[in-house]
N, C-alpha and C. Protein backbone atom coordinates (compact mmCIF):
# COMPACT_ATOMS: atom_id res chain seq x y z
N UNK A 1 16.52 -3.18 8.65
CA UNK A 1 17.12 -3.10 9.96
C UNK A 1 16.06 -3.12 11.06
N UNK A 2 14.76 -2.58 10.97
CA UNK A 2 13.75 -2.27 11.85
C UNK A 2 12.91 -3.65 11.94
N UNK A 3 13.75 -4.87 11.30
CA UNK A 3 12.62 -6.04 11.08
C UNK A 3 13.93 -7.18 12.00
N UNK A 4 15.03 -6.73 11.73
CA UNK A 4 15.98 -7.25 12.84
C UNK A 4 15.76 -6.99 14.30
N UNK A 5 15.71 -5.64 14.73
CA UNK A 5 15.00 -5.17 15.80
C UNK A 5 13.96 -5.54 16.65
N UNK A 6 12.95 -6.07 15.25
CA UNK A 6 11.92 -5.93 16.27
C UNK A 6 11.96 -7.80 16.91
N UNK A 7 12.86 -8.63 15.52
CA UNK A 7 12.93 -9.95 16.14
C UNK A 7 13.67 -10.07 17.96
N UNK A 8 14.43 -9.33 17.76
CA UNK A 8 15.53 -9.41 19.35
C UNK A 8 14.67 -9.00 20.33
N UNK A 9 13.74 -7.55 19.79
CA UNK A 9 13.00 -8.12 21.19
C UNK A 9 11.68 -8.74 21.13
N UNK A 10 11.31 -9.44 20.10
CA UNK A 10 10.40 -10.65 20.75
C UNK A 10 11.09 -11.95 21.03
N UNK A 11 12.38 -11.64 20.62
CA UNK A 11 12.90 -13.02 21.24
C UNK A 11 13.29 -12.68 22.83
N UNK A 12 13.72 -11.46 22.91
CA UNK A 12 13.71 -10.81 24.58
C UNK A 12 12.85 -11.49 24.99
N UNK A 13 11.49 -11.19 24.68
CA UNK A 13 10.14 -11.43 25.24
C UNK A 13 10.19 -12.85 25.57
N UNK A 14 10.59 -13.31 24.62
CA UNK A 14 9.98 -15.12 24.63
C UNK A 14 10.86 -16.07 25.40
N UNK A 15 12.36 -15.14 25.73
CA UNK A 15 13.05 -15.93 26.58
C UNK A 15 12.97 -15.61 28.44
N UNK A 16 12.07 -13.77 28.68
CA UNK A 16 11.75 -13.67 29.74
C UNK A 16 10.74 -14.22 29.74
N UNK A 17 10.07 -14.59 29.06
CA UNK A 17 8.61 -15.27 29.51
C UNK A 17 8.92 -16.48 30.14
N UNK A 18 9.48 -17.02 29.17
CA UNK A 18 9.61 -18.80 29.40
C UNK A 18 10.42 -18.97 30.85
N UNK A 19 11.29 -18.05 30.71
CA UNK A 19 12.32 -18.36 31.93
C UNK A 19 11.02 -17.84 33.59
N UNK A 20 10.33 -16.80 33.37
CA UNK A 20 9.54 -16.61 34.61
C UNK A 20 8.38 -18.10 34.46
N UNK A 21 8.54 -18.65 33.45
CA UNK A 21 7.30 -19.92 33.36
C UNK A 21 7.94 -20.80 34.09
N UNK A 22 9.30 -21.33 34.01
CA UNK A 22 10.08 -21.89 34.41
C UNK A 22 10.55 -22.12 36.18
N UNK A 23 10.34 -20.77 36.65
CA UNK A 23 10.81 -20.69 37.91
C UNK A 23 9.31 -20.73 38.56
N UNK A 24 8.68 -20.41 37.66
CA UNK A 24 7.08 -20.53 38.50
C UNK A 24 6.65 -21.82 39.00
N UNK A 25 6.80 -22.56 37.64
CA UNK A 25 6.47 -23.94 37.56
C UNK A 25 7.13 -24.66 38.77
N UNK A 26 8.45 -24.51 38.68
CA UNK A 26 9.27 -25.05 39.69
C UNK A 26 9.41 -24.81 41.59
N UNK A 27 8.77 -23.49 41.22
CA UNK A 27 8.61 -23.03 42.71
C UNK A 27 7.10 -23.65 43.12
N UNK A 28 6.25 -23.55 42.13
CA UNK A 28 4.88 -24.47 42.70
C UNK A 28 5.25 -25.77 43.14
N UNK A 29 5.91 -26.18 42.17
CA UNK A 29 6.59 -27.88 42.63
C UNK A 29 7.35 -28.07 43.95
N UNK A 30 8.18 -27.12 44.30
CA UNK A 30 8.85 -27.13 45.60
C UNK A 30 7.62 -27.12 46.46
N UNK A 31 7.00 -26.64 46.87
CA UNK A 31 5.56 -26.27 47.79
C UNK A 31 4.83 -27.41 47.47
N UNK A 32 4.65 -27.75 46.16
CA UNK A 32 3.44 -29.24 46.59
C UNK A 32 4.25 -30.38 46.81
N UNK A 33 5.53 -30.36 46.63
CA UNK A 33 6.17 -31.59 46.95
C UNK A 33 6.45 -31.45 48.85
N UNK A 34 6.66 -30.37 49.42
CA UNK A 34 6.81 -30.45 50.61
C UNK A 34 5.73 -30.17 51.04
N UNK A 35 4.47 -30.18 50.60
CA UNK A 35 3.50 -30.18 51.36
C UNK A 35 2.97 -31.32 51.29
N UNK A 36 3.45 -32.37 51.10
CA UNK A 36 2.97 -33.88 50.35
C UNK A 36 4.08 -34.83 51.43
N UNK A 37 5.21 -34.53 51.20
CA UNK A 37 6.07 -34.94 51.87
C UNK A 37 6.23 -35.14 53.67
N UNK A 38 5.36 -33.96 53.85
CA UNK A 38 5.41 -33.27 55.74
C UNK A 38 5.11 -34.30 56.16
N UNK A 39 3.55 -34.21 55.82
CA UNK A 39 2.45 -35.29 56.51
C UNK A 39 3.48 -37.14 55.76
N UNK A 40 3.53 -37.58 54.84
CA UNK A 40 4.40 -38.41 54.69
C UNK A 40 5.40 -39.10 55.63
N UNK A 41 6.16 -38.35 55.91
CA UNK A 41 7.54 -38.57 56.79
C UNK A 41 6.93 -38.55 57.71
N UNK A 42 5.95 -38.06 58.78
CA UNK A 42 5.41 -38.46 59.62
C UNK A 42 4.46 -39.31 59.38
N UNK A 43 3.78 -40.21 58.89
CA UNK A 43 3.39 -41.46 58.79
C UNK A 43 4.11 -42.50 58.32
N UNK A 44 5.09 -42.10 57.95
CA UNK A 44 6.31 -43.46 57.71
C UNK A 44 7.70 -42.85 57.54
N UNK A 45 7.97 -43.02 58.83
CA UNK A 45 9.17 -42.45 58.90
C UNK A 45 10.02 -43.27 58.66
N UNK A 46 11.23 -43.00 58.44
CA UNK A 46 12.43 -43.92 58.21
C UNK A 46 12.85 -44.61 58.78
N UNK A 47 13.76 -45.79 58.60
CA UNK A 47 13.75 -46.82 60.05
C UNK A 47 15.51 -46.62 60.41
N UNK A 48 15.46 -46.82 61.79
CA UNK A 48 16.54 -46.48 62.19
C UNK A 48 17.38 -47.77 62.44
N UNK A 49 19.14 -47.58 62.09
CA UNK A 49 19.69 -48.45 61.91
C UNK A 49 19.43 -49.45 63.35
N UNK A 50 19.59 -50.72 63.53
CA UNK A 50 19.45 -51.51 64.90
C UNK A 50 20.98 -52.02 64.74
N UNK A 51 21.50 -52.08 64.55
CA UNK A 51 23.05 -52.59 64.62
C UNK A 51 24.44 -51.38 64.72
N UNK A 52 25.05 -51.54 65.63
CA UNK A 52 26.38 -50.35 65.82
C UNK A 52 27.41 -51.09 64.79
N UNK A 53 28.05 -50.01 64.02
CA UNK A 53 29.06 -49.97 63.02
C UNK A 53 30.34 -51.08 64.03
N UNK A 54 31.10 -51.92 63.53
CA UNK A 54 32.23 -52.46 64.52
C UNK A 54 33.11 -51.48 64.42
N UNK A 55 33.96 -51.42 65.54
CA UNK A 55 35.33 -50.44 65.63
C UNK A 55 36.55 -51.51 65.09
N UNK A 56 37.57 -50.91 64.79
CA UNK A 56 38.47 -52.02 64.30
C UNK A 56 38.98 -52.13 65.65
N UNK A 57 39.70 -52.83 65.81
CA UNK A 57 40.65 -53.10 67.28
C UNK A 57 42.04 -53.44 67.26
N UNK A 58 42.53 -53.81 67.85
CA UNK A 58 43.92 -53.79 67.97
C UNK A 58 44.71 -54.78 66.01
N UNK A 59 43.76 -56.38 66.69
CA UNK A 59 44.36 -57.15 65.74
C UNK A 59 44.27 -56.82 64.22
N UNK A 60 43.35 -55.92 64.03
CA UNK A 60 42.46 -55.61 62.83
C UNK A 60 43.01 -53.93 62.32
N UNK A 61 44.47 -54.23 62.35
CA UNK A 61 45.31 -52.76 61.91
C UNK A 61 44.94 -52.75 60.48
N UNK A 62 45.10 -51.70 59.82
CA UNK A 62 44.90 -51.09 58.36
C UNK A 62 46.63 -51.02 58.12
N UNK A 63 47.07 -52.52 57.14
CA UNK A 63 48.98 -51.98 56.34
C UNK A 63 48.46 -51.32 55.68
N UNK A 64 49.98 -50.57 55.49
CA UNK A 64 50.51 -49.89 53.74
C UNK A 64 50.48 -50.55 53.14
N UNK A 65 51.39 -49.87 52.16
CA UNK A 65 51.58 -51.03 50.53
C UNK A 65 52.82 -52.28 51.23
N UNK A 66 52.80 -53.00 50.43
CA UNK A 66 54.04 -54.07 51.03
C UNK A 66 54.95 -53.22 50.02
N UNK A 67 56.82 -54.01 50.64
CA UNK A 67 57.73 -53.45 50.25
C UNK A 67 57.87 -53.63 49.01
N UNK A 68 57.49 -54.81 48.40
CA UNK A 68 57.89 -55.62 46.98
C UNK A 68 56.86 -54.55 45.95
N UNK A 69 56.01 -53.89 46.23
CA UNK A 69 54.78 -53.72 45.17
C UNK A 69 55.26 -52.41 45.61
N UNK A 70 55.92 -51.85 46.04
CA UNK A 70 57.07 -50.47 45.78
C UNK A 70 57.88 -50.21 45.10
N UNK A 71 58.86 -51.81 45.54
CA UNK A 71 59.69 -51.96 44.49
C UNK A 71 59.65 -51.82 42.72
N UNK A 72 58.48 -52.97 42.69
CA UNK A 72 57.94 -52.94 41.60
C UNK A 72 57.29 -51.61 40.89
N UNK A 73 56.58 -50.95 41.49
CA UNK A 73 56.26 -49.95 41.09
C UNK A 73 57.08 -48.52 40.82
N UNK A 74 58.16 -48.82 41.80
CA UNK A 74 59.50 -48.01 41.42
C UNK A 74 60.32 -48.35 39.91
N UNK A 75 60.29 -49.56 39.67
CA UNK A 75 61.39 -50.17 38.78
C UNK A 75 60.22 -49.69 37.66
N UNK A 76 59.30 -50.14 37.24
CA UNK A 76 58.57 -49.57 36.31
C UNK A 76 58.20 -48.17 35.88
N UNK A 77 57.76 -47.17 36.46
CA UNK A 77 58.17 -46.06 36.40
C UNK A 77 59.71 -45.49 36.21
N UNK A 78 61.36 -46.31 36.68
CA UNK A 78 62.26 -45.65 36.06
C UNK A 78 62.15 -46.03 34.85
N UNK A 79 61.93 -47.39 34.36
CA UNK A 79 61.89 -48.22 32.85
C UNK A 79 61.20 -46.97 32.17
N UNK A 80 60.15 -46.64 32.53
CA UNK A 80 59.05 -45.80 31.40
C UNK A 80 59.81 -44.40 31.28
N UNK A 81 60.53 -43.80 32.39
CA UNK A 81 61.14 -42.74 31.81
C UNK A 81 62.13 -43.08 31.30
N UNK A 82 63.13 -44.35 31.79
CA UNK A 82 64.11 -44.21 30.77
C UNK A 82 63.93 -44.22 29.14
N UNK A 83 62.72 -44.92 28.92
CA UNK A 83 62.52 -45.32 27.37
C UNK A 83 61.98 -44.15 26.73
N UNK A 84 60.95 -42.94 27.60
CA UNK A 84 60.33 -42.10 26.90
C UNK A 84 60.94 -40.91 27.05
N UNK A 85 62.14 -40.77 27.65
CA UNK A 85 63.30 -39.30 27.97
C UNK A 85 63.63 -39.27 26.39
N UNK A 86 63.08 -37.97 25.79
CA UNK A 86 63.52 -37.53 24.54
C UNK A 86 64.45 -36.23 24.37
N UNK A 87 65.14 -36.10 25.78
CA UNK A 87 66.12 -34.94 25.69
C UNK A 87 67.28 -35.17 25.12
């Protein structure tokens, strides 16, 4: 029993270790990546769009569905329940 024991906590050990290796590693990486990045973005900054998005306008309305592809989509859906109603 004392050889079960002592595995759980070196596995304690080996999973706080790794996990503080883990956040270390990663927090150094946050810091050299934005310290790499600063100076970066200010020597090449991003380019800004030169063209305005169009607005739609009057002629250029957004339809619904048309009536027929309602229809259709109505009539198919009763078909499928009528065939799969197992009450």
């Amino acid at each position: 029993m004392e050889s079960v024991n002592q595995q759980f906590i070196e596995a304690g050990t080996l999973m706080i270790a790794g996990m503080v290796f883990v956040f270390a590693f990663l927090g150094i990486l946050v810091v050299f990546i934005n310290t790499v990045l600063v100076p970066l973005s200010k020597k090449f900054p991003d380019p800004q769009p030169t063209h305005k998005p169009k607005k739609l306008t009057k002629t250029a309305k957004v339809e619904g569905i048309q009536p027929n592809v309602v229809a259709a989509i109505s009539a198919a859906v009763s078909n499928f329940r009528q065939k799969h109603n197992k009450e």
